[in-house]
Each structure stands twice: as structure tokens, then as C-alpha cells.
C-alpha atoms as a PDB file:
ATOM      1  CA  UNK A   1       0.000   0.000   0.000  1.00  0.00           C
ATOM      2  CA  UNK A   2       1.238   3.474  -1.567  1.00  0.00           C
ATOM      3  CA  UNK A   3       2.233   5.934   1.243  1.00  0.00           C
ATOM      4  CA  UNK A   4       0.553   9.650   0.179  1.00  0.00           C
ATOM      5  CA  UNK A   5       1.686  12.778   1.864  1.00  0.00           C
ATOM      6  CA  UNK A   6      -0.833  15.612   1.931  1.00  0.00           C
ATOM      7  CA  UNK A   7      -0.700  18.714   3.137  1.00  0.00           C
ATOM      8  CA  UNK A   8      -3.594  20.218   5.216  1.00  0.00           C
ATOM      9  CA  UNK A   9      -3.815  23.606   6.305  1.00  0.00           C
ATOM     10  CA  UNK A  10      -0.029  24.682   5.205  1.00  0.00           C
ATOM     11  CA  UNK A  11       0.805  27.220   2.597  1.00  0.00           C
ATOM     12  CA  UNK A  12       4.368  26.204   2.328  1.00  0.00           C
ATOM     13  CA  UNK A  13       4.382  22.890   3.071  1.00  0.00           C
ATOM     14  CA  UNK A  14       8.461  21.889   2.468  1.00  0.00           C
ATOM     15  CA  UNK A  15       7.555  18.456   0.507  1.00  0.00           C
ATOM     16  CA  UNK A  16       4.951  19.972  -1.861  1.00  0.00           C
ATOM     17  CA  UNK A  17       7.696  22.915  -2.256  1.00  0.00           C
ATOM     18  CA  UNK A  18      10.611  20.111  -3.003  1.00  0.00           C
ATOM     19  CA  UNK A  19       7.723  18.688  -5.837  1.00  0.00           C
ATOM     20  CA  UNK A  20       7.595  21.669  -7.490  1.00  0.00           C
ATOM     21  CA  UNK A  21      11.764  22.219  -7.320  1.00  0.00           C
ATOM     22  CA  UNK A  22      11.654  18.973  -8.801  1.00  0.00           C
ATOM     23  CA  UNK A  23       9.621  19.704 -11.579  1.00  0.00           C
ATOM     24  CA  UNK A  24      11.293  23.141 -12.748  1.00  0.00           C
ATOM     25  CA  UNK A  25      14.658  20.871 -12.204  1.00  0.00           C
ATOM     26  CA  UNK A  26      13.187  18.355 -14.833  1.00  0.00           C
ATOM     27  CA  UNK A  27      12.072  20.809 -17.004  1.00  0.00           C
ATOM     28  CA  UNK A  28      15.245  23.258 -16.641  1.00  0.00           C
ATOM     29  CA  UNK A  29      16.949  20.149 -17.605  1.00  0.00           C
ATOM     30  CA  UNK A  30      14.892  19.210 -20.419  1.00  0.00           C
ATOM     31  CA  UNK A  31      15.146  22.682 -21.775  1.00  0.00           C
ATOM     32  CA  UNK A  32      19.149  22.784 -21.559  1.00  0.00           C
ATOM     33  CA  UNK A  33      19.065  19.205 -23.644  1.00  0.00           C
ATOM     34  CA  UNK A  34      17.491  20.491 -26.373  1.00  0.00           C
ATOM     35  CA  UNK A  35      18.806  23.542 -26.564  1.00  0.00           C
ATOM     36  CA  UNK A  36      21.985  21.419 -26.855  1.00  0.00           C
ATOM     37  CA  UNK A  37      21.059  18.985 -29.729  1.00  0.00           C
ATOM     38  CA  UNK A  38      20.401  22.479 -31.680  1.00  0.00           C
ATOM     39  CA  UNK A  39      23.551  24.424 -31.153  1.00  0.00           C
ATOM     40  CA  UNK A  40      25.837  20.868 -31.346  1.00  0.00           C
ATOM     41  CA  UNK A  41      23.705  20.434 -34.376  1.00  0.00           C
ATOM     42  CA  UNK A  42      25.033  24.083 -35.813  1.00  0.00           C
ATOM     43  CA  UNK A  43      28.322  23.730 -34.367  1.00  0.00           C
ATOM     44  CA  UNK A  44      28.875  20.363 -35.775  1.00  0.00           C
ATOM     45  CA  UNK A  45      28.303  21.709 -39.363  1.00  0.00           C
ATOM     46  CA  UNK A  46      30.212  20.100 -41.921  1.00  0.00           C
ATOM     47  CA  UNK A  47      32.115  23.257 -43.960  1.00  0.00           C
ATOM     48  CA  UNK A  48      30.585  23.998 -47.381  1.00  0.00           C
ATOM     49  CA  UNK A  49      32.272  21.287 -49.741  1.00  0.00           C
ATOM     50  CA  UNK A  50      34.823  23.602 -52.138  1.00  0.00           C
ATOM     51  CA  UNK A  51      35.313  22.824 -55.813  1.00  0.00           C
ATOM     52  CA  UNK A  52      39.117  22.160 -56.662  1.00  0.00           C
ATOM     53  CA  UNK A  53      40.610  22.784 -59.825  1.00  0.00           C
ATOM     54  CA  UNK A  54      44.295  21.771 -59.283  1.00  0.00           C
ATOM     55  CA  UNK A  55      46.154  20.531 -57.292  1.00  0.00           C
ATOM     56  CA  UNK A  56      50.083  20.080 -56.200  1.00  0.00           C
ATOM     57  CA  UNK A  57      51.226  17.995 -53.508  1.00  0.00           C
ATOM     58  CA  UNK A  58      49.113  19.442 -50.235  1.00  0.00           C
ATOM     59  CA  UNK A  59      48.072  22.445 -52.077  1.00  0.00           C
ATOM     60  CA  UNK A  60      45.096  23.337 -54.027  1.00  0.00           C
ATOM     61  CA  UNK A  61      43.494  25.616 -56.196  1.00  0.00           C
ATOM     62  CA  UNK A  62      39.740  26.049 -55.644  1.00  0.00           C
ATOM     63  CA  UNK A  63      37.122  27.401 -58.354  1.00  0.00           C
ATOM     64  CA  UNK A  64      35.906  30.314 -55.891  1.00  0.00           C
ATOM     65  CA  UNK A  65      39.638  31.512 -55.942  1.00  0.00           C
ATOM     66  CA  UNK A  66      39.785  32.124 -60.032  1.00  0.00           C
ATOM     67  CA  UNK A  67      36.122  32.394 -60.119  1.00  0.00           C
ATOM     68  CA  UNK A  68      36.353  36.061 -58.719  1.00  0.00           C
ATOM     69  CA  UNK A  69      39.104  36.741 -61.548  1.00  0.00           C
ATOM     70  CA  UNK A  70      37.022  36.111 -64.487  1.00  0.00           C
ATOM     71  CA  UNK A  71      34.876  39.353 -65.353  1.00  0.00           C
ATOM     72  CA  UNK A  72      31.569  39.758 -67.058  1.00  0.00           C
ATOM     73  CA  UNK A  73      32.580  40.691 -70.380  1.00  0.00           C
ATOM     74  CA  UNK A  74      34.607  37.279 -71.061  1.00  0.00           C
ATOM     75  CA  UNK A  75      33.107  34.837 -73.460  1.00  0.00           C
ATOM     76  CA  UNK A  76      33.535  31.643 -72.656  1.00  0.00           C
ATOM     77  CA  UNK A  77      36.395  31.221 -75.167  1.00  0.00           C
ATOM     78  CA  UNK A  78      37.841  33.617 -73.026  1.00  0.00           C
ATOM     79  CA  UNK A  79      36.935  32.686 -70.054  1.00  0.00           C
ATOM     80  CA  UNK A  80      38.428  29.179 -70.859  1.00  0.00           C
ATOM     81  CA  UNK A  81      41.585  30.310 -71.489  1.00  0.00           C
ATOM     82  CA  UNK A  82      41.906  32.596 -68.865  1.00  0.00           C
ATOM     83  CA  UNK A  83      41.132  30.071 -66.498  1.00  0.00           C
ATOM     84  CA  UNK A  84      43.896  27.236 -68.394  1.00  0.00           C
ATOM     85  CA  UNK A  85      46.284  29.841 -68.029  1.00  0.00           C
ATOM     86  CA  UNK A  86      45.815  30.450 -64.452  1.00  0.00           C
ATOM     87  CA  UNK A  87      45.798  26.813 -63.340  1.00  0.00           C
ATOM     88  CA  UNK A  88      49.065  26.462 -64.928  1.00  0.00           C
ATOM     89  CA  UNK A  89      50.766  30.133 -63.700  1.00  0.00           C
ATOM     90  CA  UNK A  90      49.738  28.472 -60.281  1.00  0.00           C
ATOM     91  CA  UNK A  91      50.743  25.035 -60.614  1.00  0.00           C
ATOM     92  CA  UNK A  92      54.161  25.935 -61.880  1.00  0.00           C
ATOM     93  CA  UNK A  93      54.621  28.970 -58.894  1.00  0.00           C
ATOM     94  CA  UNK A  94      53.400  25.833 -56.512  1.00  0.00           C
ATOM     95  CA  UNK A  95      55.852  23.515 -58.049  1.00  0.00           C
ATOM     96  CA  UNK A  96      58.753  25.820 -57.844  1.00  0.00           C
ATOM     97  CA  UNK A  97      58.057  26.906 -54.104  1.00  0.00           C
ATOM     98  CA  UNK A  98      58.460  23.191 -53.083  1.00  0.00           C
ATOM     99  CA  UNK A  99      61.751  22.943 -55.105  1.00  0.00           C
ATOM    100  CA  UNK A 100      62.819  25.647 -53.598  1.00  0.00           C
ATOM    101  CA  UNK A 101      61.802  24.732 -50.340  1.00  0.00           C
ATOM    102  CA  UNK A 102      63.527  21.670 -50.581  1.00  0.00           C
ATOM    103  CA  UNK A 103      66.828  22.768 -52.008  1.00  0.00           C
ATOM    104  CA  UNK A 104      67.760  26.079 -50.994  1.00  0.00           C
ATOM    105  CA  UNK A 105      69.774  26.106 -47.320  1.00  0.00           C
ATOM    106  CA  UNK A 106      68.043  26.554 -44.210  1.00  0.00           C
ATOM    107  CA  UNK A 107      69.559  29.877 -43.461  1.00  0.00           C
ATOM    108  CA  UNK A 108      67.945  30.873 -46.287  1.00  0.00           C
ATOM    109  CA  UNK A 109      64.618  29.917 -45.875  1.00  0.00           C
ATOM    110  CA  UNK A 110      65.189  31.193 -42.418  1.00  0.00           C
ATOM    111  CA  UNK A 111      66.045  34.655 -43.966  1.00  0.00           C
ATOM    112  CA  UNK A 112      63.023  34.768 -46.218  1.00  0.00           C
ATOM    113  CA  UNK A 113      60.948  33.571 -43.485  1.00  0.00           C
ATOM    114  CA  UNK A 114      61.870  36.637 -41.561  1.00  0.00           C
ATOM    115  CA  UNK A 115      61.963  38.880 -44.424  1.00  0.00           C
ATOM    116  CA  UNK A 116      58.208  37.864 -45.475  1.00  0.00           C
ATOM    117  CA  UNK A 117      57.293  38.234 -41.637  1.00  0.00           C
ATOM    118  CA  UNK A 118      58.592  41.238 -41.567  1.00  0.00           C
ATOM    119  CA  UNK A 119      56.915  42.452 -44.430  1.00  0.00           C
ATOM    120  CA  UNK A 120      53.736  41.538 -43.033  1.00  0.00           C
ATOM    121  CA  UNK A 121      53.900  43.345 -40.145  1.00  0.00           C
ATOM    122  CA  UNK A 122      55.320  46.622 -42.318  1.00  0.00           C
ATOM    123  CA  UNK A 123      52.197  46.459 -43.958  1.00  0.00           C
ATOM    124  CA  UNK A 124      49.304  45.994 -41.382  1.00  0.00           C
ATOM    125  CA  UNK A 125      51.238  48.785 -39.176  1.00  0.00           C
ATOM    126  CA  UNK A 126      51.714  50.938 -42.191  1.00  0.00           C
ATOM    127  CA  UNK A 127      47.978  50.505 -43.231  1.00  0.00           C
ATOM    128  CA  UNK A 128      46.906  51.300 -39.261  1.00  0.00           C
ATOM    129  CA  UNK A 129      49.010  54.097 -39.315  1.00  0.00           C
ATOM    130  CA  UNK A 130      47.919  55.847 -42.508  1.00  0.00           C
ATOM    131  CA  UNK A 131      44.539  55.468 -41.390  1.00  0.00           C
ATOM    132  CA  UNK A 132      44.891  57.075 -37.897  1.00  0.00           C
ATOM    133  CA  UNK A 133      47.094  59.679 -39.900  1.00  0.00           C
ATOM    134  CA  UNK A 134      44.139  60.300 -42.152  1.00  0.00           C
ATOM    135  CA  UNK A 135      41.804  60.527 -39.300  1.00  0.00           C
ATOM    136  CA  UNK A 136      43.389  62.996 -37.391  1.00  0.00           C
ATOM    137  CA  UNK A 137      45.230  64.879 -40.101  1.00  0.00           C
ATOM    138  CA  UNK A 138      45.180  68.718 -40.709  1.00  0.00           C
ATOM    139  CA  UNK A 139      44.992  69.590 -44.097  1.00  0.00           C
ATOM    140  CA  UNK A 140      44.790  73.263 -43.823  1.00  0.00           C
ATOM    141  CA  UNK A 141      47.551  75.445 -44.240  1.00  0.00           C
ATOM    142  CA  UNK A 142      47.464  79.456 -44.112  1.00  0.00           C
ATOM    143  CA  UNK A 143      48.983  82.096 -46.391  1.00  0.00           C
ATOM    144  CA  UNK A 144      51.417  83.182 -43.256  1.00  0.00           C
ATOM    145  CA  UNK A 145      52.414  80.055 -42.629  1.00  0.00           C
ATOM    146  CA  UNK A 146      53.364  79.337 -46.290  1.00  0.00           C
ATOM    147  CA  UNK A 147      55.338  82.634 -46.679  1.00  0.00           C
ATOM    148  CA  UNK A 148      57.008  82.014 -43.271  1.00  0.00           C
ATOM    149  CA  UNK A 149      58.438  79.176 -44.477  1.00  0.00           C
ATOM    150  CA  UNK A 150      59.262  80.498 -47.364  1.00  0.00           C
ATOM    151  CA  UNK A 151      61.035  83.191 -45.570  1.00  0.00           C
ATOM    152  CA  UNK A 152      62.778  81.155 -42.983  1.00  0.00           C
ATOM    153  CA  UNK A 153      63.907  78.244 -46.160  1.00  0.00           C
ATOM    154  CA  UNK A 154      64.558  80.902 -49.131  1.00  0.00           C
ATOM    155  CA  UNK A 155      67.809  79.558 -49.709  1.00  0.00           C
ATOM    156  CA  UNK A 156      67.137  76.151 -50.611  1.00  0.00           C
ATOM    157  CA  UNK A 157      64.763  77.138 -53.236  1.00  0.00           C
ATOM    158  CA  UNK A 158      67.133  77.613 -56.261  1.00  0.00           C
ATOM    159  CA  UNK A 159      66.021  76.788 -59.351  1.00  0.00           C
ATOM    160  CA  UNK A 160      67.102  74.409 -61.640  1.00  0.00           C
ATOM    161  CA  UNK A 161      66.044  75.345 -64.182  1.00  0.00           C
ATOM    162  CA  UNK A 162      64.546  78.670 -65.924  1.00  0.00           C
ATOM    163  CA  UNK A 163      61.405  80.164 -65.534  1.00  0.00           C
ATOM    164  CA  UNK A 164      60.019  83.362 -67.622  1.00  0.00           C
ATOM    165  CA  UNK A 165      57.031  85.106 -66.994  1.00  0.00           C
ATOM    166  CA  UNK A 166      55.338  85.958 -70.724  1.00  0.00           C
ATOM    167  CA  UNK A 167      52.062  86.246 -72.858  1.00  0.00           C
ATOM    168  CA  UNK A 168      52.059  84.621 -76.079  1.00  0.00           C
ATOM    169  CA  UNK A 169      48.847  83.422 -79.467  1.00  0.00           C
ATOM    170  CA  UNK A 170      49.561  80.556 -81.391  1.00  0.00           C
ATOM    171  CA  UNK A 171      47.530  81.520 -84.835  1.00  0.00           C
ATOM    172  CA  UNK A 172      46.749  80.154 -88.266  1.00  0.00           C
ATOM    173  CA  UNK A 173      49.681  80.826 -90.489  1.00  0.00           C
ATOM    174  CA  UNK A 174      47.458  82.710 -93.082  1.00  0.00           C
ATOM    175  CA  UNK A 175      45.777  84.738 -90.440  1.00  0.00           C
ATOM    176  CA  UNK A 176      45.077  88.093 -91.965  1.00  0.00           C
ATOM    177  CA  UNK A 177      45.617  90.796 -88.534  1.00  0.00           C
ATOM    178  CA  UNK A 178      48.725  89.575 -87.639  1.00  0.00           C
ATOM    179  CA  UNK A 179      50.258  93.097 -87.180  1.00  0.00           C
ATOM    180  CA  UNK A 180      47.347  93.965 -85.361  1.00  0.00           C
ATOM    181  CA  UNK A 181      47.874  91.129 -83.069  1.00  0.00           C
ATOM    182  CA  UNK A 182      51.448  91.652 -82.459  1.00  0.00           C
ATOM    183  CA  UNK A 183      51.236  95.375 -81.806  1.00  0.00           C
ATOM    184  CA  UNK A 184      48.716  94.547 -79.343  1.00  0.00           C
ATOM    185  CA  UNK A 185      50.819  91.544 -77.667  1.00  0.00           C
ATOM    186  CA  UNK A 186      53.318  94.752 -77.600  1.00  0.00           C
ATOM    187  CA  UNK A 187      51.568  97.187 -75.847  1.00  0.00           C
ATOM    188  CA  UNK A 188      49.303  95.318 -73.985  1.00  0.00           C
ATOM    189  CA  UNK A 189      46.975  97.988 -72.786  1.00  0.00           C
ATOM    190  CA  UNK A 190      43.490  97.151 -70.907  1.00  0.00           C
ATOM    191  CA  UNK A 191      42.025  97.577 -74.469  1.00  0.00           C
ATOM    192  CA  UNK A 192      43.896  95.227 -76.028  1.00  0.00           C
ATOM    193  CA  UNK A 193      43.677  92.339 -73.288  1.00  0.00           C
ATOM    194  CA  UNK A 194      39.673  92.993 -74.229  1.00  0.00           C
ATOM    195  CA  UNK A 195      40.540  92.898 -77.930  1.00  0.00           C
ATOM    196  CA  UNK A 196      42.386  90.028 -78.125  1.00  0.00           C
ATOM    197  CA  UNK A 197      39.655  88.285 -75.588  1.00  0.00           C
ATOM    198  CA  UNK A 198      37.223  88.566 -77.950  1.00  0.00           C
ATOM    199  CA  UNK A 199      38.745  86.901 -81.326  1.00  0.00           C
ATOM    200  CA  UNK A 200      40.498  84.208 -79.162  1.00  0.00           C
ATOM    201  CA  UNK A 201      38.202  81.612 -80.375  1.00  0.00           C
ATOM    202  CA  UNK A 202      40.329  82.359 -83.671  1.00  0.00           C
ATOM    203  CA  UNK A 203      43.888  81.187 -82.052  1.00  0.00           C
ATOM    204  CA  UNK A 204      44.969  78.038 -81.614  1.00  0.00           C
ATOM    205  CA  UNK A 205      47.156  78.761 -78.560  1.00  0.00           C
ATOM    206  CA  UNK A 206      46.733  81.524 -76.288  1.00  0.00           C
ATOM    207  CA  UNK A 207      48.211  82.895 -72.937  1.00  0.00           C
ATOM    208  CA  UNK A 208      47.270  85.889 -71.848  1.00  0.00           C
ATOM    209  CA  UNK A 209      48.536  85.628 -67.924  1.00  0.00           C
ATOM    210  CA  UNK A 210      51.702  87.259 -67.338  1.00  0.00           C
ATOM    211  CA  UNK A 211      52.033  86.683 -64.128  1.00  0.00           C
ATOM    212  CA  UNK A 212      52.249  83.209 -63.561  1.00  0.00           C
ATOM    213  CA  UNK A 213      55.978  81.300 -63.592  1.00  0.00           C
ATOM    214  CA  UNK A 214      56.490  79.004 -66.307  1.00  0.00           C
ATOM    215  CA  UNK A 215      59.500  76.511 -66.639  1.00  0.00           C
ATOM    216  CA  UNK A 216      61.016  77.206 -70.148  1.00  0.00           C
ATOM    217  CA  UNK A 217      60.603  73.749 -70.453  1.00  0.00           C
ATOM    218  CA  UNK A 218      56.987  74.248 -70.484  1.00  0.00           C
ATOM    219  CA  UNK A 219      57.478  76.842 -72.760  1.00  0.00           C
ATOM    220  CA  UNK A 220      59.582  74.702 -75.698  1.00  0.00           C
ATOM    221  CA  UNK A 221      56.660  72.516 -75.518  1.00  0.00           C
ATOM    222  CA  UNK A 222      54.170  74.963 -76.111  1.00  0.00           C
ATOM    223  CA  UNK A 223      55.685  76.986 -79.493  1.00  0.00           C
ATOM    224  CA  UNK A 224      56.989  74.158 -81.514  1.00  0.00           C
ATOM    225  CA  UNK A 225      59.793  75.907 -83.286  1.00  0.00           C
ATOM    226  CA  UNK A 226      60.993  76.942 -79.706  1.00  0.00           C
ATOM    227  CA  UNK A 227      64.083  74.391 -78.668  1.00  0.00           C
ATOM    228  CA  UNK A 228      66.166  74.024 -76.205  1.00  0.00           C
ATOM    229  CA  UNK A 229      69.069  74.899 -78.728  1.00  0.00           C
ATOM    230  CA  UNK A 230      67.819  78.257 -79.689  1.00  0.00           C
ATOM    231  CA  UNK A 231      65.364  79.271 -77.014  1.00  0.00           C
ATOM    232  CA  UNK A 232      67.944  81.331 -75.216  1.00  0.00           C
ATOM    233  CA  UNK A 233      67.702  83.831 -77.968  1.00  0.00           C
ATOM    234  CA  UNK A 234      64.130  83.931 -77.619  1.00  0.00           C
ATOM    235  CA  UNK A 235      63.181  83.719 -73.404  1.00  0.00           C
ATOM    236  CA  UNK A 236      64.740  86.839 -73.007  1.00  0.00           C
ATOM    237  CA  UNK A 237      63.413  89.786 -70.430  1.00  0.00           C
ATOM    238  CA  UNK A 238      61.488  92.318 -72.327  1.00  0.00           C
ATOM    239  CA  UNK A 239      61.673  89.862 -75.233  1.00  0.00           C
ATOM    240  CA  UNK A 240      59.305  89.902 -78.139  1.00  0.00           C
ATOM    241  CA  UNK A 241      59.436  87.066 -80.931  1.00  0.00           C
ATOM    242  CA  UNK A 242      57.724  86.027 -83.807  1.00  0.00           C
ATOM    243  CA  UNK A 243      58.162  81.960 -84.626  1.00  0.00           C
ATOM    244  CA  UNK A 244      56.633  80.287 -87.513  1.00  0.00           C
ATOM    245  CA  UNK A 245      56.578  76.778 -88.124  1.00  0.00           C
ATOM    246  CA  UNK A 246      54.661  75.545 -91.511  1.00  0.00           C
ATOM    247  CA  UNK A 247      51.570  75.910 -89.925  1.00  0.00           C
ATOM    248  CA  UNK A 248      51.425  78.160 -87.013  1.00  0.00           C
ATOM    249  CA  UNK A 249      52.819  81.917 -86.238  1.00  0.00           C
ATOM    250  CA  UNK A 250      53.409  82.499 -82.583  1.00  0.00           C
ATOM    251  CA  UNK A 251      53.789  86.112 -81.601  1.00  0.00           C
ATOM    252  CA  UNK A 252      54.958  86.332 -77.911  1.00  0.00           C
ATOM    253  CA  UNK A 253      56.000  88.954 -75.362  1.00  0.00           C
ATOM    254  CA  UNK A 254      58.672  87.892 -72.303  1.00  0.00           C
ATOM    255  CA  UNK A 255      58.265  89.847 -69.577  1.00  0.00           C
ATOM    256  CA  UNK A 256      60.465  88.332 -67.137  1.00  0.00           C
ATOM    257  CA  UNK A 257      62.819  86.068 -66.665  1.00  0.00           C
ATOM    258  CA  UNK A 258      64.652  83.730 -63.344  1.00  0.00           C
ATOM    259  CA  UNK A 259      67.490  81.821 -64.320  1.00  0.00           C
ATOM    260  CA  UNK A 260      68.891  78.758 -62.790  1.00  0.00           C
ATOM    261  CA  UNK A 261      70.264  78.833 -59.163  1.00  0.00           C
ATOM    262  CA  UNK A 262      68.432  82.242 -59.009  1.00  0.00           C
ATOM    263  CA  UNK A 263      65.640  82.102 -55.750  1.00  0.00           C
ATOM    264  CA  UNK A 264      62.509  80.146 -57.348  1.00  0.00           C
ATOM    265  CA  UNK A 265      59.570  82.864 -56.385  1.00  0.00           C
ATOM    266  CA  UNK A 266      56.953  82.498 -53.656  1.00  0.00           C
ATOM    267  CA  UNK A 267      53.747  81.563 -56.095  1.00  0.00           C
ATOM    268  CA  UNK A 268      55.901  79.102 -57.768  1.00  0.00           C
ATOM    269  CA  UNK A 269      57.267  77.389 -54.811  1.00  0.00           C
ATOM    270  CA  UNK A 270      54.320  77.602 -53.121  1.00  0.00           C
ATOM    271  CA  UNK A 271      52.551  73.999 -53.380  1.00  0.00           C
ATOM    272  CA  UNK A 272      55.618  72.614 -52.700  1.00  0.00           C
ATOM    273  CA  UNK A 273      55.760  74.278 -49.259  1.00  0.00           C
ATOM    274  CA  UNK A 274      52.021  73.240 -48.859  1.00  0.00           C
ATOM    275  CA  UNK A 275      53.245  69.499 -49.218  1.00  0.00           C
ATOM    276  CA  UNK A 276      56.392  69.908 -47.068  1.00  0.00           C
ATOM    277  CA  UNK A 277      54.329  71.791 -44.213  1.00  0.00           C
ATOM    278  CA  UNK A 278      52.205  68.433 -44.394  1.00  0.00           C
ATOM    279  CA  UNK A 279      54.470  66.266 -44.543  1.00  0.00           C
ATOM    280  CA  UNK A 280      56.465  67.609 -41.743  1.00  0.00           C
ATOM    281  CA  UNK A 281      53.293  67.754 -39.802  1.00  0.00           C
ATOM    282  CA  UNK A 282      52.220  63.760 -40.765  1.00  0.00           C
ATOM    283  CA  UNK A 283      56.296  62.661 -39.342  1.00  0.00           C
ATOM    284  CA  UNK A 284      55.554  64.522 -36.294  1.00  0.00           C
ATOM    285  CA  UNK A 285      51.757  62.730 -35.769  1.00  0.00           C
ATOM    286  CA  UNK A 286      53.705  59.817 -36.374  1.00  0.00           C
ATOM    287  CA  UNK A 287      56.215  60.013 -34.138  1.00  0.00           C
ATOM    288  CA  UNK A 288      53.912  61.292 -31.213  1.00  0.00           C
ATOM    289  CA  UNK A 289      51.420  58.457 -32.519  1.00  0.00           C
ATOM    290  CA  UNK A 290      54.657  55.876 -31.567  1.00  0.00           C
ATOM    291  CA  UNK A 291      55.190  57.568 -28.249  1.00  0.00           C
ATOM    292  CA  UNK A 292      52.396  57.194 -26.795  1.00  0.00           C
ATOM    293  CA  UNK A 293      51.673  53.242 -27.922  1.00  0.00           C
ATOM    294  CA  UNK A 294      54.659  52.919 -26.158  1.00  0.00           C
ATOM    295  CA  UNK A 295      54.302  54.870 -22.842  1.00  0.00           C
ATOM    296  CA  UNK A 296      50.380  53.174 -23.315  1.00  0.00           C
ATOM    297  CA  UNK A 297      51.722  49.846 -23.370  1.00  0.00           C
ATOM    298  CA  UNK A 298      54.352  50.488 -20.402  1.00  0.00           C
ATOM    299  CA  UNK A 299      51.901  51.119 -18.163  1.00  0.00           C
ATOM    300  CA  UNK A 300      49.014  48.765 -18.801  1.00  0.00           C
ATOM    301  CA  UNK A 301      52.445  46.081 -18.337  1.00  0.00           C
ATOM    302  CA  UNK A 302      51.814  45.323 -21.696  1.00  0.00           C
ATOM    303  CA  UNK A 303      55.800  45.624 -23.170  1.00  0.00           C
ATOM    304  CA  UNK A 304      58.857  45.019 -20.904  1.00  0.00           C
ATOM    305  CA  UNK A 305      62.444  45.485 -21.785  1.00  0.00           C
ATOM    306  CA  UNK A 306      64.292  42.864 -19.511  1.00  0.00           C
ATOM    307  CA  UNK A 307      67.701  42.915 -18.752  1.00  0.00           C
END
């Protein structure tokens, strides 16, 4: 005969309150089980099955690798190819890293080992670096601070080369004002700017600006029967020429001239000095960016130097 507890009169009655434990136990329990057949079920997954193409020795090339390669625009004759040439660029690079594995000395293979490593790191630090440069760099650059620097580095800007200031049309060799032109290119007057503004769409070549530096490099270039052999007689201060070549008259006026190891001017050295001020300003980010890694890493115990 079955002994059966019951509880009369009690609210918490410590047998019917070990029941119920019991049961939330069981089904806790229960729970957890299943809950564990689904995740050992996910974490179990066999990985996605990949195609090979080739392979050498322990190595092999899959289709997703070359698949990426081959572009939209390939027929399949191409495609084909492409894909035969590949396998064998890769076989033979495979082929001739495990001859080469096999035969060189270990030293070597210890030096390329620590030359790839190194590498490696060069190029996730550099690409960290860049980006925290990028982040935090300060692009803009004032007019006083260019021309202080100018000021305070004038002597290492010599030129090497010269530069002329002048104002020159490139027209039609049967153009029928050329006199006009020229006496206009002469004198130069606010009139004649406008003048000569208004028929430019009849010159091949123009320059108007007078102002700006230009290498006589630039120059030779421009007027074809310029050279470098005979445009000393031409880039002259206070210069004016007229060059014809069999299709093209160029009528020009120099109004200045630098010559080499002379001090390049302000406006022409002037981008350069932008880059230089931001360069100079990217070493120092990086070598305060260094610092403090290190003094960061010091004190978290993170880097030790032992004797």
C-alpha cells in the first residue's frame, strides 16, 4: 500500500515545495538538452564542400579563388583560357616553391621567413598608421604660414632650371591681322587684353597671364619651333618674338625672366611648401602616434624590456 503525503492547512508545506523544485529541475533540464542537440547540431556543421581545380602535392586551387578573376565581359572562349592559363601560372609557382623549399639552405629559408614576416607586419602597421594619420590629419595650411616658411627656407629654393614670366597666341599661319595682333601683344593695354579676348576663339594657342611662372621647359613645348638649342635667344626679359613653323605663327612677349640657381619665387614654390608643411606635420603625428603606444603599453604592463 502506496504511502501519500498531503498537506492540510499549510501554505508552504516543504515536501509539496521540493515537488515543485523537482519539476522546474526536470524541465530546466529538459530545456538545456534540447537547446543542446540544436547548437551541437550548428556547431557540428560540416564546412561547405569547395570545388578544386588543381592541385600540387598538399596544395590546391579552388574554383571560388579564379572564379572572382574572371569578369563579365569574357566569353567563354575567353573565359576558358583565362582560367587554363591560371591553373598552370599556379601550378608551376606551386611547383617551384616546393623545389625551392627543398633545395635552398636553411639559413635561407630562415632569412626569407623573416623577411616575409617582416613584411607583413610593415604592412598591417603601415595601413593602421595611414589610417589614424588620415583621421586625425590637418589639411589646412594658411597664407602666413606658407610665406614664413618660405622666408625662414629661401635659400634652398634655387632653381634648376629657368622660368620666364610671358604672354604669347599661337595663330593660323594665313591669319590676316597679324600686325594687329602683335602690336597689341606689344603694348598690352586694358584695351587690347579685351581685344584680343574677344577673337580668341580664332587662335589656336593663347596665354594671356603674365604673371604666372612658367619653366622654359613648359614653354619649348608649347611653341613648336621653340628648342632648347635656340630658345635662349628667344626667353629673353622684355623679349618679343615672332616663330613660324609651316603651320602656325606664334607672336609672344617675355616679360620676365629667373634663371637657374636664381631664388625660385613664392607663387611658384608655393605647393611645394604646402606638401612639405604636411608632410612635416604627418612625421611629427607619427612620431607622437609611436610615443604614446609605447608609454600606453608600459603602463598597462603590456611591453617590458628585460635585462
Amino acid at each position: 500500500m502506496g504511502l501519500t503525503l498531503t498537506c492540510r492547512g499549510f501554505s508552504n508545506c516543504y515536501f509539496c515545495e521540493m515537488l515543485k523544485l523537482q519539476k522546474n529541475s526536470l524541465y530546466l533540464l529538459c530545456t538545456l538538452g534540447a537547446l543542446m542537440i540544436v547548437s551541437c547540431e550548428g556547431l557540428f556543421n560540416k564546412e561547405v564542400e569547395r570545388e578544386p581545380l588543381a592541385r600540387v602535392g598538399d596544395a590546391y586551387l579552388y574554383k571560388d579563388d579564379v572564379a572572382a578573376l574572371i569578369s563579365d565581359d569574357m566569353t567563354p572562349q575567353d573565359s576558358a583560357l583565362f582560367v587554363s592559363n591560371y591553373i598552370n601560372n599556379w601550378a608551376s609557382k606551386q611547383l617551384l616553391l616546393t623545389k625551392s623549399k627543398i633545395n635552398l639552405p636553411e639559413e635561407k629559408l630562415a632569412e626569407f621567413d623573416r623577411l616575409v614576416s617582416d613584411y607583413k607586419s610593415e604592412l598591417y602597421t603601415r595601413a593602421y598608421i595611414e589610417a589614424l594619420v588620415l583621421q586625425a590629419n590637418d589639411t589646412s595650411v594658411t597664407k602666413s604660414q606658407l610665406q614664413e616658411y618660405y622666408e625662414r627656407e629661401k635659400e634652398n629654393f634655387k632653381l634648376n632650371e629657368k622660368l620666364v614670366q610671358l604672354r604669347f597666341v599661337g595663330m593660323p599661319a594665313q591669319f590676316l591681322d597679324k600686325d594687329g595682333v602683335k602690336a597689341k601683344i606689344r603694348t598690352w593695354k586694358d584695351a587690347d587684353k579685351q581685344y584680343l579676348d574677344s577673337i580668341a576663339v580664332q587662335f589656336k594657342k593663347i596665354h594671356f597671364n603674365d604673371s604666372i611662372w612658367v619653366s622654359s621647359t613648359r614653354v619649348v613645348e608649347e611653341i613648336t619651333p621653340l628648342t632648347a638649342a635656340n630658345e635662349a635667344n628667344y626667353l629673353k626679359k622684355s623679349q618679343f618674338f615672332e616663330l613660324q613653323d609651316s603651320i602656325e605663327v606664334y607672336l609672344g612677349m617675355v616679360t620676365n625672366v629667373l634663371e637657374v640657381n636664381d631664388t625660385a619665387p613664392f607663387e611658384y614654390v608655393e605647393p611645394e611648401i604646402r606638401q612639405l608643411i604636411l608632410n612635416r606635420r604627418r612625421l611629427n603625428y607619427v612620431k607622437k602616434l609611436e610615443t604614446e603606444i609605447i608609454d600606453e603599453a608600459i603602463k598597462k604592463k603590456e611591453f617590458e624590456v628585460y635585462e
